[in-house]
N, C-alpha and C. Protein backbone atom coordinates (compact mmCIF):
# COMPACT_ATOMS: atom_id res chain seq x y z
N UNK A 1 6.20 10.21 2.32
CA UNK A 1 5.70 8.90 2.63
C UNK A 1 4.18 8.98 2.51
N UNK A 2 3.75 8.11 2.02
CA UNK A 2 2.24 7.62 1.87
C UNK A 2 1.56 7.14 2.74
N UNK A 3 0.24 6.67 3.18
CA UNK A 3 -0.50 5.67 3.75
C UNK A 3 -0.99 5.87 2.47
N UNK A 4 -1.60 4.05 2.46
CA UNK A 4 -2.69 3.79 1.49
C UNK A 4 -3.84 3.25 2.12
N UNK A 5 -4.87 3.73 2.38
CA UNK A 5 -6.19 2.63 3.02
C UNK A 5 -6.89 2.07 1.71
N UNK A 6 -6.72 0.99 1.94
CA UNK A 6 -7.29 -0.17 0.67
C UNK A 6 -9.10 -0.09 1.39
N UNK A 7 -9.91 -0.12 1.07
CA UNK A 7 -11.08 -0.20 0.88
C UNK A 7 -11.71 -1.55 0.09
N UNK A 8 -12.06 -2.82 0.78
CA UNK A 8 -12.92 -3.65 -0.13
C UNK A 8 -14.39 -2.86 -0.51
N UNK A 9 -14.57 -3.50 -2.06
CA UNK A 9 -16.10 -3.16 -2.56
C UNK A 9 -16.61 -4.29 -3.32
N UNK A 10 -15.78 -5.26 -2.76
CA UNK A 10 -16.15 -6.82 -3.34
C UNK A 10 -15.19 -7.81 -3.17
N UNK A 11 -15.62 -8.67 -3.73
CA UNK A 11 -14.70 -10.37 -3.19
C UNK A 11 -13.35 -10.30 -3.77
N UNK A 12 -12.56 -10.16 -2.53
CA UNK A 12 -10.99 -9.78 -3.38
C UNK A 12 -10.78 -11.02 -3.22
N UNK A 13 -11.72 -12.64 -2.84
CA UNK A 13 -10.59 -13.79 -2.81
C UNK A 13 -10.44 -14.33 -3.87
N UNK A 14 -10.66 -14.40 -5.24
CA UNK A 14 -10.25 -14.27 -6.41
C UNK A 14 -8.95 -13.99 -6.98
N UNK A 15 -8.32 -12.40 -6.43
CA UNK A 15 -7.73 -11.87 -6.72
C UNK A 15 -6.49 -11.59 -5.65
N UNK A 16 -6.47 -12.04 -4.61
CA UNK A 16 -5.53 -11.85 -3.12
C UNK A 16 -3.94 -12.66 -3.75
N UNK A 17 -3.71 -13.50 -4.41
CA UNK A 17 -2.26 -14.08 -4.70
C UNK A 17 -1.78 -12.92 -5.61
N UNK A 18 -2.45 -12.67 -6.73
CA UNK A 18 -2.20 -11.69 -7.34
C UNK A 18 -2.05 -10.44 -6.64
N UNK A 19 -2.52 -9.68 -5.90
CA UNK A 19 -2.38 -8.63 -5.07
C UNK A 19 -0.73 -9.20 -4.24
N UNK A 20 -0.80 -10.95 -3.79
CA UNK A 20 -0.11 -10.43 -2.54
C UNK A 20 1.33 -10.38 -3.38
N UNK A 21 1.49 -10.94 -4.45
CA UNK A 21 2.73 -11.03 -5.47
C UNK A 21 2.76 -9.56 -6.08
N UNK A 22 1.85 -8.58 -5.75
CA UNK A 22 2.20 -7.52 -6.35
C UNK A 22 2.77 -6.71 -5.31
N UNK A 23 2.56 -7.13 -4.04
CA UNK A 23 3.15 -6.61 -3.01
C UNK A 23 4.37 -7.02 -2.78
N UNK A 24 4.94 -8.47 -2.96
CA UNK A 24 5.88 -8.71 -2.80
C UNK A 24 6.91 -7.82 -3.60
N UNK A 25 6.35 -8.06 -4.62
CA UNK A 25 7.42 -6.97 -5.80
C UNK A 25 7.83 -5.21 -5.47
N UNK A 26 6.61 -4.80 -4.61
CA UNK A 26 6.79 -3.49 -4.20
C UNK A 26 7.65 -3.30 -2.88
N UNK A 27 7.47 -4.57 -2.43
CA UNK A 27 8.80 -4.95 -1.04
C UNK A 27 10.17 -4.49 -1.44
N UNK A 28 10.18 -6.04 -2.72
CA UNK A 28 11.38 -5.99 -3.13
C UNK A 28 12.29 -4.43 -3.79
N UNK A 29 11.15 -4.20 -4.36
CA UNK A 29 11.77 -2.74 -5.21
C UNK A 29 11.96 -1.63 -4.08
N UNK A 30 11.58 -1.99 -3.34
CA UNK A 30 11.91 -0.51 -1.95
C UNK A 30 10.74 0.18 -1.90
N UNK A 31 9.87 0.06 -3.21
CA UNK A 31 8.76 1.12 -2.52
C UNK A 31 7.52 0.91 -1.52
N UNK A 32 7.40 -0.23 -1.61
CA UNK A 32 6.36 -0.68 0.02
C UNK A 32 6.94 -0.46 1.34
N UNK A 33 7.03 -0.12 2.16
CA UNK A 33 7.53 -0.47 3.43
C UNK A 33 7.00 -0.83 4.34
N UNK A 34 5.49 -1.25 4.21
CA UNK A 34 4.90 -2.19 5.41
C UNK A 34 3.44 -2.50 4.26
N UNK A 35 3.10 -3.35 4.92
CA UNK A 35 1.67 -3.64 4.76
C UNK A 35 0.81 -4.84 5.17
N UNK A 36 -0.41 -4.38 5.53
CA UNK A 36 -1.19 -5.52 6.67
C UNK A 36 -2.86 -5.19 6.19
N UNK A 37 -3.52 -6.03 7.05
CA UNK A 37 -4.65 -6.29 6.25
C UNK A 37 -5.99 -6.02 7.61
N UNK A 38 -6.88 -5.02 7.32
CA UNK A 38 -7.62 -4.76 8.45
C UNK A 38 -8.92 -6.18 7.85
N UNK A 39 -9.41 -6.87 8.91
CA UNK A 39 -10.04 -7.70 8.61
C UNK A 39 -11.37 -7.56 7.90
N UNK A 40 -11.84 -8.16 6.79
CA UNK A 40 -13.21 -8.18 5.74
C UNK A 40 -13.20 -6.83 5.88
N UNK A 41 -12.15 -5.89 5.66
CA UNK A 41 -12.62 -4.73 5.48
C UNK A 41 -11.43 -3.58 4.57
N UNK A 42 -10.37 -4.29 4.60
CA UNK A 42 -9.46 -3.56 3.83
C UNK A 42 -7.76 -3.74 3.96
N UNK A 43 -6.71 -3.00 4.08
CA UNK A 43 -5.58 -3.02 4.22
C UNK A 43 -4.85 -1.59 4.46
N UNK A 44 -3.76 -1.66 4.72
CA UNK A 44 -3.33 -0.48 4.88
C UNK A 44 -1.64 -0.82 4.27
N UNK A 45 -1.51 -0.02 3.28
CA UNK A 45 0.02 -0.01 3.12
C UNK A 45 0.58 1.22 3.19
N UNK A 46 1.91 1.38 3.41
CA UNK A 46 2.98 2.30 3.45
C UNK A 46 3.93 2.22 2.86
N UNK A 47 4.25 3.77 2.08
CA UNK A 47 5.00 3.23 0.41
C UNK A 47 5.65 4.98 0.61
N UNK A 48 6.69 4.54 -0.27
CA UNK A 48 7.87 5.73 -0.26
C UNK A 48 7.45 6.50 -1.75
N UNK A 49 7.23 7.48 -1.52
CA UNK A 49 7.50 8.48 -2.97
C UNK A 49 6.62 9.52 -3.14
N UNK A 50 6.50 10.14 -4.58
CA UNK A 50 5.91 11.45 -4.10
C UNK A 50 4.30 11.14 -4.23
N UNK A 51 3.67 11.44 -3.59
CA UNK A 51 2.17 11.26 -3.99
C UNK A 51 1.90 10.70 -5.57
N UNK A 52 1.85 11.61 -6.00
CA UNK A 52 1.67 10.89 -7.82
C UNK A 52 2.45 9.81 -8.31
N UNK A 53 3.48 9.43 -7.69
CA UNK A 53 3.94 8.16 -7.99
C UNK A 53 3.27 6.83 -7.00
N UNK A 54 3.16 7.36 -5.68
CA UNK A 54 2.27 6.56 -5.20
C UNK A 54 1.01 5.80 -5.77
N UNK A 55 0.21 7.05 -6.39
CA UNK A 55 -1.21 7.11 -7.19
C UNK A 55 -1.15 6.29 -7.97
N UNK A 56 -0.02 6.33 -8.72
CA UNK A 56 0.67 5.78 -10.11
C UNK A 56 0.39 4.02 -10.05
N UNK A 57 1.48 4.12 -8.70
CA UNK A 57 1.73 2.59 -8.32
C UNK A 57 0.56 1.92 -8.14
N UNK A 58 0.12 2.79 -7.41
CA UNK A 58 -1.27 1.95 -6.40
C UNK A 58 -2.32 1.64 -7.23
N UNK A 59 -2.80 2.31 -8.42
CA UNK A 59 -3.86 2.04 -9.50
C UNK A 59 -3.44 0.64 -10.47
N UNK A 60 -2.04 0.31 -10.14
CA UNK A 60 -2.02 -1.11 -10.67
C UNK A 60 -1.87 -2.52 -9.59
N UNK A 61 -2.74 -2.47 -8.26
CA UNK A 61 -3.27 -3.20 -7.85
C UNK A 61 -4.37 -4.01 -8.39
N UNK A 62 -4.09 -5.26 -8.03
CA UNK A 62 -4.70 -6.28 -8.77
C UNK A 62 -6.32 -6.14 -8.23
N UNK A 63 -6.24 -5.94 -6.93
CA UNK A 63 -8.07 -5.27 -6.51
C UNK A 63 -8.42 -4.34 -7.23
N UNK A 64 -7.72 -3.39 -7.40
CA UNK A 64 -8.61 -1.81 -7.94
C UNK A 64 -8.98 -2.20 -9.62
N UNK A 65 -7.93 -3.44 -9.75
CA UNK A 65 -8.11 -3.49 -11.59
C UNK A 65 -9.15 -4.34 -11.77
N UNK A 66 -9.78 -5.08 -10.70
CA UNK A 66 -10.46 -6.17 -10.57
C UNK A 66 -12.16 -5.48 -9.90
N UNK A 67 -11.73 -3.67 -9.52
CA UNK A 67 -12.71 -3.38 -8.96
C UNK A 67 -13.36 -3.56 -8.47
N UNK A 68 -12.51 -4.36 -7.22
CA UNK A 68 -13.10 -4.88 -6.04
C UNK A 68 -12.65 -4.10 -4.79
N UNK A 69 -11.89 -2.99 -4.77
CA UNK A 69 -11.29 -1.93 -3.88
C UNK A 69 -11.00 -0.38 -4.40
N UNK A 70 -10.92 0.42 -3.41
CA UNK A 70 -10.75 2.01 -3.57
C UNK A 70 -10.08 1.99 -3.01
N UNK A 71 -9.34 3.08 -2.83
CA UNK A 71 -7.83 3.61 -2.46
C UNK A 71 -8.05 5.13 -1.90
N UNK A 72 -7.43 5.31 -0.91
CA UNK A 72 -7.28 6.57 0.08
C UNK A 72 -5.90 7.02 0.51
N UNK A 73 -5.41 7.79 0.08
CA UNK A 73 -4.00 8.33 0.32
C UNK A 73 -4.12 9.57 0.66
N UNK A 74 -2.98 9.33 2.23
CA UNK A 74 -2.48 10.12 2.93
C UNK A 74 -0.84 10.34 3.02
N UNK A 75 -0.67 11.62 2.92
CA UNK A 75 0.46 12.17 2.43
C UNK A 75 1.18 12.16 3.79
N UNK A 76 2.49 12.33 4.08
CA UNK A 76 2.78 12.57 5.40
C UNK A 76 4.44 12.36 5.47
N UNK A 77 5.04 13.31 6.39
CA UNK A 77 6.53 13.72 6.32
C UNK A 77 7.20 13.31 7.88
N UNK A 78 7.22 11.60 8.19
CA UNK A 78 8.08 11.62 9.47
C UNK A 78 8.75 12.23 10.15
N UNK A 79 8.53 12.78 11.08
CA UNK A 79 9.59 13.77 12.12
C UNK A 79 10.42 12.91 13.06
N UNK A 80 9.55 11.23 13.95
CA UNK A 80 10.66 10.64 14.56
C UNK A 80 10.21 9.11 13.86
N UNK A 81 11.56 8.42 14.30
CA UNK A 81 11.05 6.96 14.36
C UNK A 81 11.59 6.44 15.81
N UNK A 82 10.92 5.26 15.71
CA UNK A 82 11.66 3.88 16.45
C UNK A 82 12.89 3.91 16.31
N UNK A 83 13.97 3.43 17.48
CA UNK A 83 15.43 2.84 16.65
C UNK A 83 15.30 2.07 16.53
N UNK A 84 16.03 1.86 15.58
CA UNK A 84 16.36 0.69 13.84
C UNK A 84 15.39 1.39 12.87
N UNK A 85 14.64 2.27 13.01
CA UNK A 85 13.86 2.71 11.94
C UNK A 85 14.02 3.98 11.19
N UNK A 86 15.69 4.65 11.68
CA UNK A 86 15.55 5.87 11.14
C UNK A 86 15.71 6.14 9.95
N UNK A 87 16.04 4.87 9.22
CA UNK A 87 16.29 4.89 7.80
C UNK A 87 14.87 5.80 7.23
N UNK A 88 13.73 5.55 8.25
CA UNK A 88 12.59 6.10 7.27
C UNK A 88 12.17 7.74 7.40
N UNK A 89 12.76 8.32 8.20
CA UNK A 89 12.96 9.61 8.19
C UNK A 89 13.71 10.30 7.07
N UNK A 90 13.14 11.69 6.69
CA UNK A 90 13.65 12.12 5.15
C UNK A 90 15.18 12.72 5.89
């Protein structure tokens, strides 16, 4: 499992429908599993797969292509969840 810290480095309101439809699609496909937005300052998503596919995914955000954001990934291997959440444990 991933974290992604989204980083603004410019005016993503241009580009935010596009981002949020690219998120929707990463919902739908299973590989997002959360994501929220730290205020005028960035986002944070959580996405299933191996690092380099993460990387993969995440470089076709509509901010980073618009180079208005950087990207920070953290790698990381759940040990517990919440119940109802153990689906996300490996």
């Amino acid at each position: 499992m991933i974290i992604v810290l989204l980083r603004y480095t410019g005016d993503v309101a241009p580009h935010r429908d596009a981002h949020v439809a690219w998120l929707r699609e990463a919902l739908a496909a299973g590989r997002l599993i959360t994501a929220g937005r730290q205020p005028d300052s960035g986002g944070v998503l959580i996405a299933r797969g191996e690092r380099g596919e993460v990387e993969a995914w995440a470089a076709q955000d509509p901010y980073l292509l618009a180079g208005v954001a950087v990207n920070e990934f953290i790698e990381f291997t759940p040990s517990m969840a919440a119940p109802g959440l153990e689906s996300l444990l490996p």
